[in-house]
Protein backbone atom coordinates (compact mmCIF):
# COMPACT_ATOMS: atom_id res chain seq x y z
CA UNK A 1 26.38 5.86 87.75
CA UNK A 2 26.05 5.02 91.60
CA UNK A 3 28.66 4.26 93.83
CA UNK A 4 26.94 0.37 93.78
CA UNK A 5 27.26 0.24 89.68
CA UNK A 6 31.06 0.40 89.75
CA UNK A 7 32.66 -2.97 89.23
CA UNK A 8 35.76 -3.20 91.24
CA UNK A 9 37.96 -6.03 91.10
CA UNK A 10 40.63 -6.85 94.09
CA UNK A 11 42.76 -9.34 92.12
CA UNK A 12 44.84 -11.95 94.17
CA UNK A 13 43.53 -10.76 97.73
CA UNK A 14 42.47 -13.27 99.84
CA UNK A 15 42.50 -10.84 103.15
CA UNK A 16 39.76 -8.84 101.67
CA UNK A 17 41.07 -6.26 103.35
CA UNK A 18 40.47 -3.61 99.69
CA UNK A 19 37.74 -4.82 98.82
CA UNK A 20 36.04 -4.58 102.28
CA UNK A 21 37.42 -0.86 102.24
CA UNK A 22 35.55 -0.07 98.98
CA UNK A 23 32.59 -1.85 100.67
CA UNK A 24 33.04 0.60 103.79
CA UNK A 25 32.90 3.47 101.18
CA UNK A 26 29.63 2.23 99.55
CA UNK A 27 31.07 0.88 96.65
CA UNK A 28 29.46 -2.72 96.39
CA UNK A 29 30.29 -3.84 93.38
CA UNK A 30 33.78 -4.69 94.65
CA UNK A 31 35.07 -8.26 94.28
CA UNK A 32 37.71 -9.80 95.22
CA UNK A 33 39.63 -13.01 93.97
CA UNK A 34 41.93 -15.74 95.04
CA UNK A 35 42.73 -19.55 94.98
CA UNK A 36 41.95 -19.01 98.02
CA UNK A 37 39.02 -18.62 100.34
CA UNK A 38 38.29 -15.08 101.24
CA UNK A 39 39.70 -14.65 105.18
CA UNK A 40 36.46 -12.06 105.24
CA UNK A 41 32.87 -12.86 104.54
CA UNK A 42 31.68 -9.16 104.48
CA UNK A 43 31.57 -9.22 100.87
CA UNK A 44 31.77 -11.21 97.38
CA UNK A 45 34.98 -13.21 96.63
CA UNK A 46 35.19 -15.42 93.74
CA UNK A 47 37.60 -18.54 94.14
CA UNK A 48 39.47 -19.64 91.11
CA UNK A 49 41.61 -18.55 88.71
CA UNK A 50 41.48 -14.50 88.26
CA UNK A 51 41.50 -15.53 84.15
CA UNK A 52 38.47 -16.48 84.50
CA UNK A 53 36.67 -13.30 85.31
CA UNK A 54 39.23 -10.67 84.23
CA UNK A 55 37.63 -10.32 81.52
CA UNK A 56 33.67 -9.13 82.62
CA UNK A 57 33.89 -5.42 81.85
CA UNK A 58 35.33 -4.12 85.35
CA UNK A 59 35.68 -0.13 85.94
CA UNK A 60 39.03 -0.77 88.20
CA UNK A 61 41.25 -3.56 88.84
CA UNK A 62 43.61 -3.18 92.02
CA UNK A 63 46.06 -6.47 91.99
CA UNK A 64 48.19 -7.77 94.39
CA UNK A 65 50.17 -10.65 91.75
CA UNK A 66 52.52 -13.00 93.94
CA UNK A 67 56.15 -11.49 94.37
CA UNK A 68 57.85 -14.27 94.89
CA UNK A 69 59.45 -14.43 91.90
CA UNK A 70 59.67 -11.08 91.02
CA UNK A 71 61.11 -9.02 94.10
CA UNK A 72 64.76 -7.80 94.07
CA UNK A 73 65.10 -9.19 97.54
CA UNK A 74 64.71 -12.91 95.98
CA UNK A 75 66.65 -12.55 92.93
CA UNK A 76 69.93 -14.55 94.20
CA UNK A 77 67.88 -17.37 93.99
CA UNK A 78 67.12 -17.33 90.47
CA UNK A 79 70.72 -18.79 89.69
CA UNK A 80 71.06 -21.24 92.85
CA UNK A 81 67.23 -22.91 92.19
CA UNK A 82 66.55 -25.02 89.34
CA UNK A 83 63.70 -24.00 87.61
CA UNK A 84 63.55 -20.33 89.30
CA UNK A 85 63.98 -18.79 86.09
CA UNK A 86 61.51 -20.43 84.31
CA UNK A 87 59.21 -19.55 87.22
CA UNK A 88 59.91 -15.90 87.14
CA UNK A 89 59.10 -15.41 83.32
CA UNK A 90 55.55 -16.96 84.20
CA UNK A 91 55.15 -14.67 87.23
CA UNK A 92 56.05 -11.79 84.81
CA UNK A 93 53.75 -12.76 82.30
CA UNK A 94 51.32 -12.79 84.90
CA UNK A 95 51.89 -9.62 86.14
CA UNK A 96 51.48 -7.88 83.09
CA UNK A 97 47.94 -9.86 81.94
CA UNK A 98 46.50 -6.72 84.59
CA UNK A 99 48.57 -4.07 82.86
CA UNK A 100 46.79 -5.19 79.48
CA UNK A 101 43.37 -4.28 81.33
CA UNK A 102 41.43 -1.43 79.45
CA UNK A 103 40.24 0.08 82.72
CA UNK A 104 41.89 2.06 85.90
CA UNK A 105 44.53 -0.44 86.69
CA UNK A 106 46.80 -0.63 89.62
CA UNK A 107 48.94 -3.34 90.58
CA UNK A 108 50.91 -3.66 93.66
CA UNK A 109 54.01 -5.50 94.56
CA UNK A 110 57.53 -4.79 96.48
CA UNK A 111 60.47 -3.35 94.73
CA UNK A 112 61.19 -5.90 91.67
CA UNK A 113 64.20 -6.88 90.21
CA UNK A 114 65.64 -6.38 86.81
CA UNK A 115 65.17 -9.99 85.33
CA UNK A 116 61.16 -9.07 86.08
CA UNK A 117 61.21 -5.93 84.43
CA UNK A 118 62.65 -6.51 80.83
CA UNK A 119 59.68 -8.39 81.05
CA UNK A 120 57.54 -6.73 82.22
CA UNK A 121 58.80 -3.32 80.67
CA UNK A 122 56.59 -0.61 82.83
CA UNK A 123 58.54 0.85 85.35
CA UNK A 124 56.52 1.51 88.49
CA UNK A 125 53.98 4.68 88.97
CA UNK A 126 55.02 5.41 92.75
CA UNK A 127 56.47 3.77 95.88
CA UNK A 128 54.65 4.24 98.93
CA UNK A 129 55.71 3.32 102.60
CA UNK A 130 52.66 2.35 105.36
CA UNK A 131 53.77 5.20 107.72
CA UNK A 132 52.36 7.50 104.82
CA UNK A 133 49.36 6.54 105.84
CA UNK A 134 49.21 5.38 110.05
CA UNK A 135 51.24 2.87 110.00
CA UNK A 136 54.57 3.36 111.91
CA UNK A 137 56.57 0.65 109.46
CA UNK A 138 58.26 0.55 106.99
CA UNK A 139 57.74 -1.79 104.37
CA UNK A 140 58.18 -0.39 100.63
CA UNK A 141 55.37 -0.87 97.99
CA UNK A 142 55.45 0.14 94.67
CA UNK A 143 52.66 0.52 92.84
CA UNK A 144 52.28 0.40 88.95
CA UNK A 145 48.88 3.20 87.67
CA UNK A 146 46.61 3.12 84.98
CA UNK A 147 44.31 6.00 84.77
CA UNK A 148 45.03 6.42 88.29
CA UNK A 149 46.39 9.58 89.97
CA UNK A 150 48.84 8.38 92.26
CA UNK A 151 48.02 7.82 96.03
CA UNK A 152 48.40 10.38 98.06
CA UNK A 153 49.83 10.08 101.84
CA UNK A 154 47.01 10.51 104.82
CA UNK A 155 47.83 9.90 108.12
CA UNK A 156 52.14 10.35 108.34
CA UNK A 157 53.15 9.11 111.95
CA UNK A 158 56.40 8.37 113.83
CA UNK A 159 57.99 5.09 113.64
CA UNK A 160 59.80 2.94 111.37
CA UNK A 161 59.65 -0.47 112.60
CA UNK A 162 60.58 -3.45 110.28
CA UNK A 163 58.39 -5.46 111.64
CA UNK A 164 57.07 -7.56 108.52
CA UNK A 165 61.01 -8.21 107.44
CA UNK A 166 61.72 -9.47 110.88
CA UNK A 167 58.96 -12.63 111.02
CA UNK A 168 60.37 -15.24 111.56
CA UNK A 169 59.78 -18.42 109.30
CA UNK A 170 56.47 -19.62 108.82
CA UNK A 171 53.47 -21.24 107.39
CA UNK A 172 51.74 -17.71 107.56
CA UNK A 173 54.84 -15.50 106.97
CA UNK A 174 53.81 -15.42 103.24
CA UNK A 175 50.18 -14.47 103.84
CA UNK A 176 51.16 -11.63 106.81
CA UNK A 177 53.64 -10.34 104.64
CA UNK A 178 51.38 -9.90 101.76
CA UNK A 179 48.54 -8.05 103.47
CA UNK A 180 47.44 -4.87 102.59
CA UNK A 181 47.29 -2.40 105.75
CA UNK A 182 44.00 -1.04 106.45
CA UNK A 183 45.38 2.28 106.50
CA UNK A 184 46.83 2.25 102.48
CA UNK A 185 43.20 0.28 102.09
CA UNK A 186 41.09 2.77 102.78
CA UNK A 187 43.48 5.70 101.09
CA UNK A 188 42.69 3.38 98.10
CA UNK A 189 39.12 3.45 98.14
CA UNK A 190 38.22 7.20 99.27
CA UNK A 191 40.81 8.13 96.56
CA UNK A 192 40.23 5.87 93.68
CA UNK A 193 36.35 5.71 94.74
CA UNK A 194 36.60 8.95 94.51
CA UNK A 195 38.89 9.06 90.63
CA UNK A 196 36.13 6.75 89.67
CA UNK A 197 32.97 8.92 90.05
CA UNK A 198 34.88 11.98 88.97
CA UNK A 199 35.71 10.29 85.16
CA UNK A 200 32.38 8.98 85.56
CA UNK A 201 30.99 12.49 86.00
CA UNK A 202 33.28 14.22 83.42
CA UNK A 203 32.50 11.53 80.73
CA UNK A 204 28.73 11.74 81.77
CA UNK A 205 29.02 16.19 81.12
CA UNK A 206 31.33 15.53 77.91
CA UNK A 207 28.40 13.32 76.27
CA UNK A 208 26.03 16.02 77.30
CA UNK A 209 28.30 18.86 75.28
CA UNK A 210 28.14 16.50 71.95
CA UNK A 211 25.68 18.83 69.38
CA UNK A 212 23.14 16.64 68.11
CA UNK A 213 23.00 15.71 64.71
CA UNK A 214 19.49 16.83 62.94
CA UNK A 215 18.21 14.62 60.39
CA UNK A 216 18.33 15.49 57.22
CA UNK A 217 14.36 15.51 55.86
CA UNK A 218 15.12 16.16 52.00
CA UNK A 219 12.79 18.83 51.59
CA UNK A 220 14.84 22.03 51.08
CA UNK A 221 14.25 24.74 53.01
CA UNK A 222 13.39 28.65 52.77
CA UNK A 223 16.80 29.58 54.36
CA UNK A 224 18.69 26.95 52.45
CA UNK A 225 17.71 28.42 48.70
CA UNK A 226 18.92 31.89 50.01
């Protein structure tokens, strides 16, 4: 397979900041998906419900599932909000519908708390920080692998700025907060771009090594009566 014949699915991302990184890399069968519109028009988003697609045979899914819900620096609010609890389960359920995926799978959200996880069960893969890779913040991000080696740092720098804690209340707090840097975007497509053609490459030599059954003609032969 090309880089092109990979289907790549960037679940819950309306920056299109992934997928347009896999784009950058070649791979142009990446998608993303969101309620909402895509805030990129570089490549194909579908908008609607990520149920309705998950299910079209993709080679990697890379999701970024809403954390309000789930996040250990929320959970206070699951006893003081009517209904909270109810929500979280959902959230839970939802997170784990890309777990279930029989593909490379990862899924991306902060640190969760421990209502989410009896639910959800997994315990995170890795927890990465966007100064691993040229970002001089901090802003944890764990990451829960399928397949996937974990993601490793490329560009460490100086600086550990809170800058996404400190926003201050708004309409787009929820949607800054969210977004994938550029810098852990691109780590994500040269090295999972890159995981992708290698399994493609080592099922592609392992199919090659099968012996070939010969079919059996019924006619005995000279070296079979010996």
């Amino acid at each position: 397979m090309r880089k092109k014949d990979f289907k790549i699915l960037l679940a819950c991302e309306e920056s299109g900041t992934v997928r347009d990184a896999f784009l950058a890399e070649g791979f142009t069968g990446a998608v993303s998906c969101d309620l909402q519109p895509s805030a990129s028009d570089k490549g194909n988003h579908y908008q609607g419900r990520v149920e309705d697609i998950i299910g079209e045979g993709w080679d990697l899914i890379i999701a970024h599932p809403p954390c309000t819900y789930l996040c250990n620096s929320g959970v206070r609010w699951l006893f003081e909000e009517p209904g909270r609890m109810a929500k979280m389960r959902d959230a839970a359920n939802f997170f784990k519908l890309f777990l279930r995926q029989p593909c490379l799978v990862c899924v991306e959200n902060p640190i969760p708390h421990g209502y989410a996880m009896v639910i959800i069960k997994k315990h995170y893969s890795q927890k990465i920080q966007p100064w691993q890779f040229g970002h001089g913040e901090t802003k944890a991000t764990c990451l829960w692998l399928v397949g996937l080696p974990p993601l490793q740092p490329t560009d460490i720098v100086s600086g550990r700025e809170q800058r996404i804690w400190k926003m201050p209340p708004s309409e787009e707090r929820s949607v800054l907060r969210s977004k994938t840097y550029p810098g852990v975007a691109h780590a994500m497509a040269v090295q999972w771009g890159g995981a992708l053609l290698a399994l493609e490459a080592c099922q592609t030599a392992a199919n090659k090594r099968k012996p070939k059954r010969l079919k059996h003609s019924g006619k005995r032969t000279a070296s079979a009566v010996r």
